[in-house]
Protein backbone atom coordinates (compact mmCIF):
# COMPACT_ATOMS: atom_id res chain seq x y z
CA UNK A 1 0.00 0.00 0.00
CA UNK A 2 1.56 3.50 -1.22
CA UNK A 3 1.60 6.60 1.31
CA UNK A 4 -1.50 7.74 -0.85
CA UNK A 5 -3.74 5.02 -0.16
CA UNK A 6 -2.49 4.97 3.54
CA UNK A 7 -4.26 9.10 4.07
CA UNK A 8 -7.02 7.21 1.95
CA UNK A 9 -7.52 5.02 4.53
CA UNK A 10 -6.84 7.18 7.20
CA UNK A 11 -9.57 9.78 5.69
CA UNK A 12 -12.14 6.57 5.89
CA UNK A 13 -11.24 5.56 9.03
CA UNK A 14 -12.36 9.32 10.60
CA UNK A 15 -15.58 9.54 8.24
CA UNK A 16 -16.50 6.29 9.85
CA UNK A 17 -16.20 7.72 13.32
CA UNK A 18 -18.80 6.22 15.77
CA UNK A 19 -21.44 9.16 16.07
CA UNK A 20 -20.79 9.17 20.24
CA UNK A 21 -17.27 10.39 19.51
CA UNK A 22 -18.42 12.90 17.25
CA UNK A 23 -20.77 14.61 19.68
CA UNK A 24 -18.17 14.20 22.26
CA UNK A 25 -16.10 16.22 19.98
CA UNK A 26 -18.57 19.32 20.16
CA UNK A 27 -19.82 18.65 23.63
CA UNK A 28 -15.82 19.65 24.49
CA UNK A 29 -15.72 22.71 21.41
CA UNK A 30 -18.74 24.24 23.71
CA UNK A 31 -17.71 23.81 27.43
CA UNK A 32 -13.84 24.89 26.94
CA UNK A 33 -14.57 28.10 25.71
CA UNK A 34 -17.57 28.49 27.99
CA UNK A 35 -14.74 27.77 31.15
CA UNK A 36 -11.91 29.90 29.80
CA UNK A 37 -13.11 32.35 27.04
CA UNK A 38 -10.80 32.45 23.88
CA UNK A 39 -11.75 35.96 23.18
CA UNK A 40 -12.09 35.68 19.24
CA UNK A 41 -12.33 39.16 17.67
CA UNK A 42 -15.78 40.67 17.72
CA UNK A 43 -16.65 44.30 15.80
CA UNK A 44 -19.89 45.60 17.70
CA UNK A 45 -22.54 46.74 15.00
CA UNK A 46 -23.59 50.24 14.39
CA UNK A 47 -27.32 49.03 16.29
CA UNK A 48 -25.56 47.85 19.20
CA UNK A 49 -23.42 51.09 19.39
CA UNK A 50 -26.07 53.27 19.24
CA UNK A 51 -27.56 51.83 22.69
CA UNK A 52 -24.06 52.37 24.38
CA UNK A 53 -23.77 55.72 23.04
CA UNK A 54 -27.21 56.66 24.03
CA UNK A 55 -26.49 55.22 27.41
CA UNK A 56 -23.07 56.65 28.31
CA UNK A 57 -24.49 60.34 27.34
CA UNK A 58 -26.26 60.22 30.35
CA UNK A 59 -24.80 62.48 33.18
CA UNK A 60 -24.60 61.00 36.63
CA UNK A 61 -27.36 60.12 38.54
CA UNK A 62 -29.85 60.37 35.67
CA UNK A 63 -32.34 57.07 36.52
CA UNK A 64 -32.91 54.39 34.39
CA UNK A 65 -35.72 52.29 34.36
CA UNK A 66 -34.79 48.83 33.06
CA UNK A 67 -37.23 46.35 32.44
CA UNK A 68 -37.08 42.47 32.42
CA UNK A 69 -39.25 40.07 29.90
CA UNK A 70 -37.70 37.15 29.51
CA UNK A 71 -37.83 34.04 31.53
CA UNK A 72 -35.33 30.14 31.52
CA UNK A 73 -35.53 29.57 27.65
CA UNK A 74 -34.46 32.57 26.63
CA UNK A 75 -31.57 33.49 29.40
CA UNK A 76 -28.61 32.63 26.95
CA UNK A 77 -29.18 35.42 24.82
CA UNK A 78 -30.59 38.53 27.15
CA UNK A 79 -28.99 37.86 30.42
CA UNK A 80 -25.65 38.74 29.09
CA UNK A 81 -27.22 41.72 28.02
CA UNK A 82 -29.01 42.22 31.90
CA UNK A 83 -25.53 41.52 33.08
CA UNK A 84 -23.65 44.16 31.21
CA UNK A 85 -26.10 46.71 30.91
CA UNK A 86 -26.14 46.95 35.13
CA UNK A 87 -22.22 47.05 34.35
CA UNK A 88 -22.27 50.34 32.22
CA UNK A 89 -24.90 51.75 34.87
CA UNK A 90 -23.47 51.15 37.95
CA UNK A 91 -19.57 52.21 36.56
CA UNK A 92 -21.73 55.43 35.31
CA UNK A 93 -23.52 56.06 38.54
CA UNK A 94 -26.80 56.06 37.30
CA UNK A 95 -29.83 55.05 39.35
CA UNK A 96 -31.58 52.03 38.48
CA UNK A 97 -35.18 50.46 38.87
CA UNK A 98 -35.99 47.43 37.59
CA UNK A 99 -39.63 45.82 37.01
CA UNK A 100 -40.78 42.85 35.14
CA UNK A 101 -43.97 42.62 32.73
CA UNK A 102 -43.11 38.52 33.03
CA UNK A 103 -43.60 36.35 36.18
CA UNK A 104 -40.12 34.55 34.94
CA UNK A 105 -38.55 38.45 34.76
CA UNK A 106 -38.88 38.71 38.23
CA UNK A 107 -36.48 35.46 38.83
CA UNK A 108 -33.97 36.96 36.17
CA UNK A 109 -33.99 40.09 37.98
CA UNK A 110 -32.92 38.97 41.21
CA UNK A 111 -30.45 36.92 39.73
CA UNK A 112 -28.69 39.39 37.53
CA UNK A 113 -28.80 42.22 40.50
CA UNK A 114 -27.25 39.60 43.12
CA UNK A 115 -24.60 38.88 40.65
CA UNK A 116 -23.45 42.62 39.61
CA UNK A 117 -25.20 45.15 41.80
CA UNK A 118 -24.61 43.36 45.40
CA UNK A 119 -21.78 41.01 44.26
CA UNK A 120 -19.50 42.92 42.09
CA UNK A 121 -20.56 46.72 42.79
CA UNK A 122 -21.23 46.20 46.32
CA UNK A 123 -24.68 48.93 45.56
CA UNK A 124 -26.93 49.62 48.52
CA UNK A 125 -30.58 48.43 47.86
CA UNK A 126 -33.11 51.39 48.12
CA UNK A 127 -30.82 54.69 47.28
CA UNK A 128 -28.27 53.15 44.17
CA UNK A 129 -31.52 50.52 42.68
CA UNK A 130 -34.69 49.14 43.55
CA UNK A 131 -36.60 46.36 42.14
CA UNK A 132 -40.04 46.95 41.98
CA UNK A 133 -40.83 43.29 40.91
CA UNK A 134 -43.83 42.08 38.34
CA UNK A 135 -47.35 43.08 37.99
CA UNK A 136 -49.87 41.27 35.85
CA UNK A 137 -51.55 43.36 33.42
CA UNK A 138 -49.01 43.35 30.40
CA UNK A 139 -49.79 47.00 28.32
CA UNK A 140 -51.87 47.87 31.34
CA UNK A 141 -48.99 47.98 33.69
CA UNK A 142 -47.32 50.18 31.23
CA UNK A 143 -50.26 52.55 30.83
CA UNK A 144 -50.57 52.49 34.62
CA UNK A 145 -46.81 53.89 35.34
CA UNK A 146 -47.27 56.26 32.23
CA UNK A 147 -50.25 58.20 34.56
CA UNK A 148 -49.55 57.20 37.75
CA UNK A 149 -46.76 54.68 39.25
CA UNK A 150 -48.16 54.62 42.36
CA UNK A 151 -51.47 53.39 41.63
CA UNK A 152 -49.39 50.29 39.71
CA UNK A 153 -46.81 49.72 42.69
CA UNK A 154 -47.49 50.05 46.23
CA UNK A 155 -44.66 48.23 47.32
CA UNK A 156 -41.67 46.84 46.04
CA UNK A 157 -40.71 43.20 45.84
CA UNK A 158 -39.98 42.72 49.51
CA UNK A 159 -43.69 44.41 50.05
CA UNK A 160 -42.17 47.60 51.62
CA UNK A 161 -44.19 51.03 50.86
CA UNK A 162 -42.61 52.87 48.00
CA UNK A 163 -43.26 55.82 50.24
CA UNK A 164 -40.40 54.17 52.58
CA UNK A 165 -37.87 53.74 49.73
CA UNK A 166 -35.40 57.13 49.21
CA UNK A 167 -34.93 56.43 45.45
CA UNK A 168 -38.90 56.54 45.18
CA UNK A 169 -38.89 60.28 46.61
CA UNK A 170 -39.25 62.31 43.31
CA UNK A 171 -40.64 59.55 41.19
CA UNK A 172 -44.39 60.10 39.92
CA UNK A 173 -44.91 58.63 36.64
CA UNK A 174 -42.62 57.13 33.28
CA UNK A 175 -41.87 61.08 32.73
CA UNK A 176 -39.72 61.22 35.63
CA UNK A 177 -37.22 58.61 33.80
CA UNK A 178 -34.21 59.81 32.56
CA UNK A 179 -33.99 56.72 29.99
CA UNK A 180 -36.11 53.23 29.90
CA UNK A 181 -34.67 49.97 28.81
CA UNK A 182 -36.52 47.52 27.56
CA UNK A 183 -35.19 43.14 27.44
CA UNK A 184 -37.71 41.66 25.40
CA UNK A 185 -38.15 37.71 24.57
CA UNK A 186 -41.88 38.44 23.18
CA UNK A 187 -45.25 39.56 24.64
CA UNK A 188 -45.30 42.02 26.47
CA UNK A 189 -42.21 43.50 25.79
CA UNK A 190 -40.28 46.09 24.26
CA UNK A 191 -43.08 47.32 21.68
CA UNK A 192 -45.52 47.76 24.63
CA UNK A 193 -42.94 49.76 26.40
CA UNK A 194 -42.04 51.59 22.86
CA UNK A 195 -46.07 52.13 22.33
CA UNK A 196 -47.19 52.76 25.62
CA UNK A 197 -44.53 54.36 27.29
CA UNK A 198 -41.96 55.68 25.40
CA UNK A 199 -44.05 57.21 22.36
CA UNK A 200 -46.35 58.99 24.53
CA UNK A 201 -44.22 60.43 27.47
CA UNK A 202 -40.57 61.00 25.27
CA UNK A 203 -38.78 59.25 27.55
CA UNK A 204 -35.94 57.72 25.25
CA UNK A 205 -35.52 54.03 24.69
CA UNK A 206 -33.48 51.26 23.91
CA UNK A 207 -34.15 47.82 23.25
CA UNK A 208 -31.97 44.41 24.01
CA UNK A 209 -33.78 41.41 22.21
CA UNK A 210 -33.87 37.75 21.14
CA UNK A 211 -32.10 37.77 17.62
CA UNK A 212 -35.47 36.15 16.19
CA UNK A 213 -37.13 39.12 16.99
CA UNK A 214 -34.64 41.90 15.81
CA UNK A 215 -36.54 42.14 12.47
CA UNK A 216 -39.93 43.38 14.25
CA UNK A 217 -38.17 45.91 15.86
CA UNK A 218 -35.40 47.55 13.37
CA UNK A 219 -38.24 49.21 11.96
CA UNK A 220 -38.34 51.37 14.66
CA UNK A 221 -34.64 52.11 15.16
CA UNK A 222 -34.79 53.12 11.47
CA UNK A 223 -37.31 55.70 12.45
CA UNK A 224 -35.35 56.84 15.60
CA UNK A 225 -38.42 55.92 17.83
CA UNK A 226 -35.48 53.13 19.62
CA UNK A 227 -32.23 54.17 20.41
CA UNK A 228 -30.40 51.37 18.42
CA UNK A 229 -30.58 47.88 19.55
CA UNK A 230 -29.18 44.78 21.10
CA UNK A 231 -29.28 41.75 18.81
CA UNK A 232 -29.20 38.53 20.72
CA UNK A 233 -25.85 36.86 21.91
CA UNK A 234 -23.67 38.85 19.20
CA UNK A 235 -25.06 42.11 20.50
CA UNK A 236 -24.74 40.79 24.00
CA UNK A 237 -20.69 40.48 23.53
CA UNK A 238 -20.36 43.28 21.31
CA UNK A 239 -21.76 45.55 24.25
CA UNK A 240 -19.02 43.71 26.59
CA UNK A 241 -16.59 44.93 23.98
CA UNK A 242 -18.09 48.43 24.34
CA UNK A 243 -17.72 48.36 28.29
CA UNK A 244 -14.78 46.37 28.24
CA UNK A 245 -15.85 43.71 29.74
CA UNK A 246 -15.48 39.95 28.82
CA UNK A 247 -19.04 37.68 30.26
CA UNK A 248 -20.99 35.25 29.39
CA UNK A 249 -22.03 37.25 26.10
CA UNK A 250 -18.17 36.80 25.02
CA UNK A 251 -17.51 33.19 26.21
CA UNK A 252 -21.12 32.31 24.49
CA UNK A 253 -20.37 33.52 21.46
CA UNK A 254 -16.69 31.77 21.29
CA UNK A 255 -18.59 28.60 22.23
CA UNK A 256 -20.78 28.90 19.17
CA UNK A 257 -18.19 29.54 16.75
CA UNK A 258 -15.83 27.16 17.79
CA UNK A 259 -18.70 24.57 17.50
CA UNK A 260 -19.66 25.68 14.40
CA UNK A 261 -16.12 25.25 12.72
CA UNK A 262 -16.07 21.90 14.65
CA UNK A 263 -19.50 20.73 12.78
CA UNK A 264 -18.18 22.16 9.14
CA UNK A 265 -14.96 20.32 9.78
CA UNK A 266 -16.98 16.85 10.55
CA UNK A 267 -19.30 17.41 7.32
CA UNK A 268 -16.30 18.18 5.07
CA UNK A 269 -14.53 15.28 6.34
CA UNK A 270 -17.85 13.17 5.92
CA UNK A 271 -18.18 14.90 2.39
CA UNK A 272 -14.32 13.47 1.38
CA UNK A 273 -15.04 10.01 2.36
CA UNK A 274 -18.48 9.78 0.80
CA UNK A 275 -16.51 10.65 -2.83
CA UNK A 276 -13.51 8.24 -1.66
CA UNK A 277 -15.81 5.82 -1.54
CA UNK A 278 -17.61 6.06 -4.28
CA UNK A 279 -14.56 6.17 -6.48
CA UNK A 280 -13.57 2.69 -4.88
CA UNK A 281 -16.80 1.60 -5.68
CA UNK A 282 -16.88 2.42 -9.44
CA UNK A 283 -13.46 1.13 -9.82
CA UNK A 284 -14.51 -2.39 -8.71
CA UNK A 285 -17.59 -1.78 -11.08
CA UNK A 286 -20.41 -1.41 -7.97
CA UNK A 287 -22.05 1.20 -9.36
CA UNK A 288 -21.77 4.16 -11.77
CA UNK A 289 -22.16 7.93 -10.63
């Protein structure tokens, strides 16, 4: 047997791989870079830049009102965005309120704020951000807070009086927001807020979304009604980049590429064999292409 026909061999020998092997072979291209980020090079897009510019305009102590729809299934794309956003606030010393048109939000919110407001910022609950938790209602809630927040929320998450809570001192209605944020996965979500609340009061906007949805909402960050947008996991890291900051967002994103390559790799390789095959076959007279 000549060295050719030995790679010949060889290349069979890999296309014939038991399947098990295969999907241990991009079961390990997803958790490496998921435990130690490779940092591949990421450009953030002019949609993504336009929230972090919009953002970092702010002067200090301007109060941002983020809100949280999205529950579990969709946590791989917008809590990377939850994660950094509270970043760029906190280094920016805005104050920030959080409430939830989802029952799932509220779960998200809590654990995004442990992580980065108590964890990392070490932020004092009450006069740097207060979570005023979910209310059922969808639009309604929004309309609510556009005339009166008051009559919407009572009390915060941990039931005390808003009355009690120094951040809640000078806050009336949507008006007295400096900037609202909006992390959609769907209904309700960031087109109530941009219909309901934004539109009507001129409170400026932004929007971080699932990337299925981005094409409902670009219509409106063509007409300037949202100040750019978050697209998914890409937008997620490329708003790291922005902040300089590598998370989840970044190691996600490495973990997809590197899994993608992996998968092209295994289907070129599958693609060689299949024709190295078949060329055995028609020279033994099997068959004829």
């Amino acid at each position: 047997m000549n060295r050719l026909d030995k790679k010949l061999e060889f290349l069979l020998k890999l296309g014939s791989l038991d399947r098990r092997y295969i999907f241990l072979a991009i079961g390990i291209a997803v958790l490496v870079p998921l435990l130690k980020p490779v940092g591949l090079p990421i450009e953030p897009t002019p949609t993504t830049k336009a929230v972090y510019d919009a953002i970092d305009q702010l002067p200090p102590k301007s109060k941002i009102l983020l809100s949280i729809e999205f529950g579990p299934s969709t946590k791989p794309e917008l809590y990377p965005m939850a994660a950094a956003l509270l970043r760029h606030f906190f280094r920016n010393d805005y104050l920030v309120y959080i409430t939830c048109l989802w029952p799932d939000g509220e779960f998200m919110a809590l654990e995004v704020l442990e992580e980065i407001a108590i964890n990392e910022f070490n932020k004092t609950y009450g006069e740097d951000f207060v979570f005023l938790g979910f209310r059922p209602g969808n639009e309604a809630v929004v309309k609510g807070m556009v005339s009166n927040i008051r009559y919407m929320y009572t009390v915060d998450y941990k039931n005390t009086l808003i009355d009690n809570i120094p951040m809640m001192e000078d806050i009336r209605n949507l008006s007295d927001f400096s900037f609202l944020m909006s992390l959609s996965a769907g209904y309700p979500g960031s087109t109530e807020w941009l219909q309901y609340g934004s539109d009507p009061t001129g409170v400026p906007m932004s929007t971080g979304t699932t990337s299925i949805q981005v094409n409902e909402l670009i219509p409106y960050v063509n007409s300037g009604q949202l100040k750019g947008i978050i697209a998914g996991m890409p937008g997620a890291a490329e708003y790291e980049k922005l902040i300089g900051t590598k998370g989840m967002g970044f190691s996600g994103m490495d973990a997809q590429s590197i899994a993608h390559v992996v998968i092209v790799l295994f289907i070129i390789l599958g693609n060689i064999t299949f024709f190295i095959e078949r060329k055995k076959k028609n020279k033994k007279g099997v068959y004829n292409a």
